[in-house]
Structure formats: structure tokens, C-alpha cells
Protein backbone atom coordinates (compact mmCIF):
# COMPACT_ATOMS: atom_id res chain seq x y z
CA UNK A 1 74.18 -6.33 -20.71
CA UNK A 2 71.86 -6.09 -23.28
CA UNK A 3 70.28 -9.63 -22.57
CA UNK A 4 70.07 -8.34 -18.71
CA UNK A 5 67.72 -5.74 -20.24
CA UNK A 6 65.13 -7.51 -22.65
CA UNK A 7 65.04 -10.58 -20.87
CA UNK A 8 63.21 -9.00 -17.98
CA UNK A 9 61.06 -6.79 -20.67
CA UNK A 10 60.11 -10.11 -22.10
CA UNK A 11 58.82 -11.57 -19.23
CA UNK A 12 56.75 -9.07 -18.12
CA UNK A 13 55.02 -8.59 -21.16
CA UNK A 14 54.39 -12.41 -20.83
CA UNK A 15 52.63 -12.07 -18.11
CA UNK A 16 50.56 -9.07 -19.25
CA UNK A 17 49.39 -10.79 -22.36
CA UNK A 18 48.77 -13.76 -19.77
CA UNK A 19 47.29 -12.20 -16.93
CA UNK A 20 44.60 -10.04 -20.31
CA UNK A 21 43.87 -13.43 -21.62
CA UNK A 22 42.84 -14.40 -18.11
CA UNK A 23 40.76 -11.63 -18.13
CA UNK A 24 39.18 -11.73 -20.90
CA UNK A 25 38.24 -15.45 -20.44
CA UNK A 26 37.22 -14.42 -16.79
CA UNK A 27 35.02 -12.12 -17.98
CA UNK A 28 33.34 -13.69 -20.93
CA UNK A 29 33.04 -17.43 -18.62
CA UNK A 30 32.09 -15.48 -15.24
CA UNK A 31 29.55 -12.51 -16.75
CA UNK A 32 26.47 -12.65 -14.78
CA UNK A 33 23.78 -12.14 -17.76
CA UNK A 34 21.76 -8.70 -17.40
CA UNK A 35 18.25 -8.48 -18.00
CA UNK A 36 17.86 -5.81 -20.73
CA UNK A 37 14.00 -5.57 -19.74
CA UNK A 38 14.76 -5.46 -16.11
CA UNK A 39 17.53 -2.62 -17.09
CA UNK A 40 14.35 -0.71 -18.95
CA UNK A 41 12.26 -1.29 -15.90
CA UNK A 42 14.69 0.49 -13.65
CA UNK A 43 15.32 3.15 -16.04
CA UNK A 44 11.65 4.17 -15.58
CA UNK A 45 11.80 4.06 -12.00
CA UNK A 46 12.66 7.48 -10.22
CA UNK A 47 15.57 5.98 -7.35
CA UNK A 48 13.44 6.93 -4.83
CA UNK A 49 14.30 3.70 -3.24
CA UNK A 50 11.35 4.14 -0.27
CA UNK A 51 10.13 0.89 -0.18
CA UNK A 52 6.64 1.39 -0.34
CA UNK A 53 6.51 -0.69 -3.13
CA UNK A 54 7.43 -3.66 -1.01
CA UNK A 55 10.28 -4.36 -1.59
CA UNK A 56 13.90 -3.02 -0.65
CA UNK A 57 14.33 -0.39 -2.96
CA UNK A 58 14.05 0.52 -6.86
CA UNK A 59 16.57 -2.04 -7.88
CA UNK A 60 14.23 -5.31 -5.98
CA UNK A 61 11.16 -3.60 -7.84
CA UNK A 62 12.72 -3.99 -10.70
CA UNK A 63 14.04 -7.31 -10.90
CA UNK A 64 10.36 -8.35 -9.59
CA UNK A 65 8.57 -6.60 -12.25
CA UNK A 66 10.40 -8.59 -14.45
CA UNK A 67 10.19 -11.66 -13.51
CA UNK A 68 6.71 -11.02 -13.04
CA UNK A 69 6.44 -11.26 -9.51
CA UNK A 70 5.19 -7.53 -8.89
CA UNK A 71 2.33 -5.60 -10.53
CA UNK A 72 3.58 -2.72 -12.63
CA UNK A 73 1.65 0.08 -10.69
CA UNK A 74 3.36 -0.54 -7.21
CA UNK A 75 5.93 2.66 -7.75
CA UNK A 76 3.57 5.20 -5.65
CA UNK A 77 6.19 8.38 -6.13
CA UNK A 78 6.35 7.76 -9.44
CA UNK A 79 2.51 7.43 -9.95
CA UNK A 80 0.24 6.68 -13.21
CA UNK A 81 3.62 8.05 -14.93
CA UNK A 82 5.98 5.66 -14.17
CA UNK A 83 2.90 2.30 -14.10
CA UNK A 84 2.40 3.73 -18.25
CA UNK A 85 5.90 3.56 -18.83
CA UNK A 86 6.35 0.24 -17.00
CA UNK A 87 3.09 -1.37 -19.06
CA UNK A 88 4.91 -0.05 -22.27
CA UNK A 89 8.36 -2.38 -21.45
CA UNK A 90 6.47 -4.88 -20.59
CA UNK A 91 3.53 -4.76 -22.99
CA UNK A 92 0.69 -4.85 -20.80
CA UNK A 93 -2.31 -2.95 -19.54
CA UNK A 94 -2.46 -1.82 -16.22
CA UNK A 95 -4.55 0.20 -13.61
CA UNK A 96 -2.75 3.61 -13.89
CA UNK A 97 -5.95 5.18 -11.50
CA UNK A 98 -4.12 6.89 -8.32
CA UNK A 99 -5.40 5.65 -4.74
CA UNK A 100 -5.52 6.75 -1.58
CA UNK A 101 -5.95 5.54 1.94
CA UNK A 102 -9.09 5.55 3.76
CA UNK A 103 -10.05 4.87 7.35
CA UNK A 104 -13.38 3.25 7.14
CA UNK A 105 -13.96 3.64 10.73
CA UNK A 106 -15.51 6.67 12.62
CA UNK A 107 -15.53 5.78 16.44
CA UNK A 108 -12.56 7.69 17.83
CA UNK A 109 -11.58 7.96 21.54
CA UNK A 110 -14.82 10.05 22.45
CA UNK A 111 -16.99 7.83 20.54
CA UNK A 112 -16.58 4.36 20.47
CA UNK A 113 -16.81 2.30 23.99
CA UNK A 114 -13.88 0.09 25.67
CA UNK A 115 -14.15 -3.30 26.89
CA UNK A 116 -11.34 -2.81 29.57
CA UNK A 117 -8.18 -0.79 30.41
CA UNK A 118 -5.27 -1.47 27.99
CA UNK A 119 -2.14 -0.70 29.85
CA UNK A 120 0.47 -2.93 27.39
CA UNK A 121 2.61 -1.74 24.51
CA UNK A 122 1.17 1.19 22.36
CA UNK A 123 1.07 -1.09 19.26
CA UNK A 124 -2.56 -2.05 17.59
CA UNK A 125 -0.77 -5.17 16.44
CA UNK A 126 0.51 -5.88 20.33
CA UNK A 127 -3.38 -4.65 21.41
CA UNK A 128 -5.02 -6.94 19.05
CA UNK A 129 -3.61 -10.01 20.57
CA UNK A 130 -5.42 -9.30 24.06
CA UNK A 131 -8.81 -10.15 23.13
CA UNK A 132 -9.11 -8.04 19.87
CA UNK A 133 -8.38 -4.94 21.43
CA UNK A 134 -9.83 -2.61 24.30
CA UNK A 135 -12.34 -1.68 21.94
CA UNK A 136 -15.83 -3.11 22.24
CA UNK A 137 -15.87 -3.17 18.56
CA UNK A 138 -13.96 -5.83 17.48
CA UNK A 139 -14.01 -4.57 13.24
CA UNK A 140 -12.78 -1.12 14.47
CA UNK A 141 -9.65 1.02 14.50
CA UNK A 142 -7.67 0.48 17.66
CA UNK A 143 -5.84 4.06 17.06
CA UNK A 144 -2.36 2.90 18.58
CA UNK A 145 -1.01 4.57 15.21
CA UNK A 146 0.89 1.80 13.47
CA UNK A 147 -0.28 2.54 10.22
CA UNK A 148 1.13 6.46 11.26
CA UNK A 149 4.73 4.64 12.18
CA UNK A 150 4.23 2.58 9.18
CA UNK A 151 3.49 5.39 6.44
CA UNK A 152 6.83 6.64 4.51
CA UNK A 153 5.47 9.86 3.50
CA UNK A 154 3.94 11.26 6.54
CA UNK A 155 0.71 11.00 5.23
CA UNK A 156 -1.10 10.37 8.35
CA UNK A 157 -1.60 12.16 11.83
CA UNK A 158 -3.35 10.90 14.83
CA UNK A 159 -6.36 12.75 16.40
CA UNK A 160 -8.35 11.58 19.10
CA UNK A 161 -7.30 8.30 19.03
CA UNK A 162 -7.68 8.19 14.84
CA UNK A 163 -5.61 8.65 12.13
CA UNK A 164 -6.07 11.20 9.57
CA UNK A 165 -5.00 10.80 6.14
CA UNK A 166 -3.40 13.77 4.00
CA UNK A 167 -5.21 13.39 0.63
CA UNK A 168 -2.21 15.54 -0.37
CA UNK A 169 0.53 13.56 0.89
CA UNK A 170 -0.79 10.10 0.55
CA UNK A 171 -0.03 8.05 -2.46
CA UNK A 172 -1.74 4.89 -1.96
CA UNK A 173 1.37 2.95 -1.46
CA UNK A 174 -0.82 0.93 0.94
CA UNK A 175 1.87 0.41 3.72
CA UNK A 176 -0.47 1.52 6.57
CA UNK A 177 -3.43 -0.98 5.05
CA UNK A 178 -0.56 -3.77 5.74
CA UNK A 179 -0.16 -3.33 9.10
CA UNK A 180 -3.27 -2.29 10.41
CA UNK A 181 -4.54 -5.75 12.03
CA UNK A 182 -8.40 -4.67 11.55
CA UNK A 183 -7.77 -3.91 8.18
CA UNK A 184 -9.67 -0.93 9.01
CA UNK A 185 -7.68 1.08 6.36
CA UNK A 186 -8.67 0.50 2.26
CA UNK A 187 -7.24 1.24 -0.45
CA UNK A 188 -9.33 3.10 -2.95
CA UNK A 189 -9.29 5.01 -6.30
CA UNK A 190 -9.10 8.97 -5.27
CA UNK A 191 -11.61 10.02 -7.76
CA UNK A 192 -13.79 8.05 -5.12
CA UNK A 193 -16.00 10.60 -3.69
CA UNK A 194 -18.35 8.24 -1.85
CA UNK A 195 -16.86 6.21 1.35
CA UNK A 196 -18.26 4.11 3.95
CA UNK A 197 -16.66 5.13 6.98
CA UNK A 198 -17.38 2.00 8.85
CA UNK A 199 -15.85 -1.75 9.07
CA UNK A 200 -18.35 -3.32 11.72
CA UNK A 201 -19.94 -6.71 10.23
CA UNK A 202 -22.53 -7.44 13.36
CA UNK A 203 -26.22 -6.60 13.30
CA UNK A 204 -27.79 -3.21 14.33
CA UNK A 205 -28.72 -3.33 17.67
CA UNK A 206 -25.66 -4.77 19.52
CA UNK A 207 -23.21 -1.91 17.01
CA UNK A 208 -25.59 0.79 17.79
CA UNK A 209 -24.78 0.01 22.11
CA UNK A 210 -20.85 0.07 21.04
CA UNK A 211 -20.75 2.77 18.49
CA UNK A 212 -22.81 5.63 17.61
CA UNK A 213 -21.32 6.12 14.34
CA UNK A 214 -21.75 2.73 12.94
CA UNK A 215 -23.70 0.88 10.02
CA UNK A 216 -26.71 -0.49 10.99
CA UNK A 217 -27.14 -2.12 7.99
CA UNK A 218 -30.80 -0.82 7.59
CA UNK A 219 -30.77 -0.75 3.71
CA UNK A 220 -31.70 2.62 2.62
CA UNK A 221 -28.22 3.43 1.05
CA UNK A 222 -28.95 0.34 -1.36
CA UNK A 223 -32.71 1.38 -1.95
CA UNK A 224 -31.71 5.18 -2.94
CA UNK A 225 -28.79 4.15 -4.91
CA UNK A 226 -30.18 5.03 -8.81
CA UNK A 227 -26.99 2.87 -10.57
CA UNK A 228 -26.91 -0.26 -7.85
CA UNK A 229 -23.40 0.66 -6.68
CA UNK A 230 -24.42 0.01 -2.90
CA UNK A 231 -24.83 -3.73 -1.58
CA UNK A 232 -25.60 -4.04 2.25
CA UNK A 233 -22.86 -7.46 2.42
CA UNK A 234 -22.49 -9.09 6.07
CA UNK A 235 -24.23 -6.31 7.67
CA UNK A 236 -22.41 -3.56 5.82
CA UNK A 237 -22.49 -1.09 3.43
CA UNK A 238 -20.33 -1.71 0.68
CA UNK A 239 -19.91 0.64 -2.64
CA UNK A 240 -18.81 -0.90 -5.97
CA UNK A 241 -17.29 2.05 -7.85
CA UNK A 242 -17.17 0.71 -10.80
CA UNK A 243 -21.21 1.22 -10.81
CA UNK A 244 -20.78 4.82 -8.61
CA UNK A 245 -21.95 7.81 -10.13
CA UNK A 246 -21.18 10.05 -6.81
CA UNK A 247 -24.52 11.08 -6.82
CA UNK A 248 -24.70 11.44 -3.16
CA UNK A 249 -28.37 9.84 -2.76
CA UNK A 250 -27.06 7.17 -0.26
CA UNK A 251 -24.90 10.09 1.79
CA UNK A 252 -28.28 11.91 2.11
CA UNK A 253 -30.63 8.51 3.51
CA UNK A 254 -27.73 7.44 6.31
CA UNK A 255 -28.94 8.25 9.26
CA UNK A 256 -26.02 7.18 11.19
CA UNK A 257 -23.52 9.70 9.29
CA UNK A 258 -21.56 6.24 8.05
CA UNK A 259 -21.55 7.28 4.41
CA UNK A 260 -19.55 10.45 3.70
């Protein structure tokens, strides 16, 4: 009788110390390593998972950031806070300056001419493929709104054929610059107080038949400019604000209303 008892006790506590050494070996043979600095990384991050960083959520940012794969200052809800922290784990400097979007293009629906009658699907990306677009202009926006499909903070509204960015929403995440196929849309620091709110790289007189709120490219922005921020490049005026003082000479000279 008392056999018929511990014999049966016996066993399974056999098989419990057999089935914890299993266990334990399982663990300690089959442990996928973690990556303590890719654990710091994501403890800076703020779980929005969003995806405007580029990739799937917090948790592929994070892996990426440390393997190196991904700049530091992609997080756009977490902002200049979250880029410090991340250059801290990592021990790096990085550009912790906010951005914003900006449509350097003027000629909306009442403005800029068409070529022909686009009656296809009401994508720019679809649009472009039929020669460039209905526009005549082939460097400007198409205003289809993929970049207002594309943006994950409803940051931008269409008007007259032209999106509209919310300085107050938009955090430079630069989704809509990624799928606009004029790359119409930059990405630029928002101290930036000076834009050129053009893309067209042809000479004067053919732009000025197509668009009446183009660059000309007839050089008085770069003349008036007192620190040499503005280059006239392939026809265009171009601003390097690293040199811009926001003075506001070369937004007084353009005659065409491109510089704002």
C-alpha cells in the first residue's frame, strides 16, 4: 500500500526535475540575445507606433537605430526631445532642428495652365505617368492630393487644386515629400522664414506662358541678398539657410511673388 503511494510520487517528481532541467537548458541554449542599446533606444521612443519614421512602428525604429541603419532624428512625435535622448545612447551628434513641409509651388487650379483633359485615376503618381501630368508645367504640383492621403497627422488640406500645410500640425516626418512624384514638397528647418515657392527649372519666357507665379530666374534675389544665401541654380532660386539671415531683401526684389 504504501509502495502504491510513493512510487507514483517518485515518478512525478522525476519528471518535474526532468522536464526544469529541460527548461533551463532550453532557455539558456535557445535565448535570442537582446540588444541592451536597442532596449535604451526604444525606451526613449514614445509608442506612438505611426510610421512616419519609415518604418513599421517604434519597435523597427529601434532595432534600425541600432544597427545603424536609421538616423536618430526620424521620431517626428517625439521631436528634438526624443533625437537628444537617442544621440545620448548612442553617443552621437545629431540635427535636433524641427522641420516642416513646404510646397514650393504656387500655380493652383486657377493659375497654372493644362496641357490636356485628365480623366484617369485621381492619383499624382497615376497622373504623372501620362506625359508628366495635365499640367503644362512639368516641375509643378499636380494637386491630386497624395501627399494629403499620405500625411499621418492631417497636416495637409487641399485648396484649389493645392495642398496646404498646417505649420501646427506638421512635424516634418516627410511622408508627403515621399510620395509626391514632382518632389514639389521640401523638407525644411521651421525657423526658415524665407521660401521659394517655386520648383520650375526652364528659362523665363516659356515658364512665364505656363505659369504666372513662377521663377524667372532673373537674378535680383541673388544680387539683393547682403549674406549670399540665394544662388539662381538651373534656372531657380535656391536659398542656403545656413547663410540666411531672413532679412527679407530678396522677398522685396521678386517681382513674380515666388519668394515668400
Amino acid at each position: 500500500m504504501f509502495g502504491e503511494i510513493i512510487l507514483p510520487a517518485i515518478i512525478v517528481v522525476a519528471i518535474g526535475l526532468i522536464a526544469g532541467l529541460g527548461l533551463a537548458l532550453a532557455s539558456k541554449f535557445m535565448a535570442v540575445p537582446t540588444d541592451e542599446k536597442q532596449e535604451k533606444i526604444r525606451e526613449c521612443l514614445p509608442g506612438a507606433n505611426c510610421g512616419a519614421c519609415g518604418y513599421s512602428g517604434c519597435d523597427g525604429y529601434a532595432e534600425a537605430v541600432a544597427k545603424g541603419e536609421a538616423e536618430p532624428n526620424k521620431c517626428a512625435p517625439g521631436g528634438s526631445s526624443v533625437a537628444t535622448q537617442l544621440a545620448e545612447v548612442l553617443g552621437v551628434e545629431v540635427d535636433t532642428n524641427p522641420k516642416i513641409a513646404f510646397v514650393a509651388c504656387n500655380g493652383n487650379g486657377n493659375i497654372s495652365k493644362s496641357k490636356y483633359a485628365y480623366s484617369g485615376m485621381m492619383s499624382c503618381a497615376a497622373a504623372n505617368l501620362v506625359f508628366g501630368g495635365p499640367k503644362e508645367c512639368e516641375y509643378g504640383c499636380i494637386g491630386f492630393g497624395d501627399c494629403y492621403n499620405a500625411c499621418p497627422f492631417g497636416a495637409i488640406t487641399m485648396k484649389d487644386g493645392k495642398p496646404i500645410i498646417c505649420e501646427e500640425l506638421c512635424l516634418g516626418c516627410g511622408k508627403c515629400a515621399g510620395v509626391c512624384p514632382k518632389s514639389v514638397i521640401k523638407i525644411l528647418p521651421k525657423n526658415s522664414k524665407i521660401k521659394v515657392a517655386c520648383s520650375n527649372k526652364q528659362k523665363g519666357a516659356p515658364v512665364v506662358k505656363m505659369c504666372g507665379v513662377s521663377c524667372i530666374a532673373c537674378g535680383l534675389c541673388e544680387k539683393s541678398c547682403p549674406s549670399g544665401a540665394v544662388k539662381i541654380v538651373d534656372n531657380l532660386a535656391v536659398i542656403d539657410y545656413n547663410l540666411c539671415t531672413s532679412c527679407g531683401k530678396c522677398k522685396e526684389v521678386c517681382k513674380r511673388k515666388v519668394i515668400v
